[in-house]
Protein backbone atom coordinates (compact mmCIF):
# COMPACT_ATOMS: atom_id res chain seq x y z
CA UNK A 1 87.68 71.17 116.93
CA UNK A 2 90.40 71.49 113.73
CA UNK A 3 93.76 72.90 114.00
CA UNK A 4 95.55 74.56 111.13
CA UNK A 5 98.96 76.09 110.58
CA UNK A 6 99.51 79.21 108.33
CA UNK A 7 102.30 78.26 105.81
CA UNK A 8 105.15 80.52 104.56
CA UNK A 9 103.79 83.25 101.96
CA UNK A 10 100.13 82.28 102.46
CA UNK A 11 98.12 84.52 100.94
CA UNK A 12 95.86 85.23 104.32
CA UNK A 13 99.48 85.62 106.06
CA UNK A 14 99.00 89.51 107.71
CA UNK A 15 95.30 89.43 107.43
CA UNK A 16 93.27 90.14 111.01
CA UNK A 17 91.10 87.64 111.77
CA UNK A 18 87.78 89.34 110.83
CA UNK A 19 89.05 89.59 107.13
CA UNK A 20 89.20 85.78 106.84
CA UNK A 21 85.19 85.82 106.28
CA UNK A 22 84.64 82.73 108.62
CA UNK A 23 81.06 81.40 109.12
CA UNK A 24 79.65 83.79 112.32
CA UNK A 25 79.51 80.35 114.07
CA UNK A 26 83.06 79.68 113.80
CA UNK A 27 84.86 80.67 116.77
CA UNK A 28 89.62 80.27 116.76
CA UNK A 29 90.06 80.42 120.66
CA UNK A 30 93.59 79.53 120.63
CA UNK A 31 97.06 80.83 118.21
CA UNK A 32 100.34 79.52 119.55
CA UNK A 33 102.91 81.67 117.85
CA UNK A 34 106.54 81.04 118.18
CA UNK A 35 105.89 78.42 120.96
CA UNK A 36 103.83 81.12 123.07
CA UNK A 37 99.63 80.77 123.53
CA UNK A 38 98.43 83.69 122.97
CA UNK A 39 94.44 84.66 122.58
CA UNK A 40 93.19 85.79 119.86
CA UNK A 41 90.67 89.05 118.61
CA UNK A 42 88.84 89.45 115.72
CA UNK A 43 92.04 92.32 115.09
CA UNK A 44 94.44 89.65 115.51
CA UNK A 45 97.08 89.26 112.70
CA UNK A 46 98.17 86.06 111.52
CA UNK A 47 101.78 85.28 111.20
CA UNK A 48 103.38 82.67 108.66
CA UNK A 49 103.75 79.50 111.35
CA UNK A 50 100.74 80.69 113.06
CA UNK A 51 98.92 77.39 114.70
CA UNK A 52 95.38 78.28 115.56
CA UNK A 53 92.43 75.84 116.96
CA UNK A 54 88.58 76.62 116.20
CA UNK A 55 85.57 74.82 116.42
């Protein structure tokens, strides 16, 4: 499992998920946002200061 954090101005910042072209293996099951868990979709946007955990 690897964590990651979105940085200020990335350039996937306001991408959905299924834009990022991750391997179809690759699965983010968690993105705490603003110190909330929330779960995300393949439509989920990412957010500068996004955390997100996938294996």
């Amino acid at each position: 499992m690897l964590e990651f954090q979105i940085p200020q101005n990335s350039i996937i910042e306001g991408d959905q998920i299924l834009e990022l072209g991750f391997p179809s293996s690759c699965l983010i099951v968690l993105v705490k946002r603003n110190g909330k868990f929330i779960t995300p979709y393949g439509e989920t946007e990412l957010k500068a200061e996004d955390d997100f955990d996938g294996k």
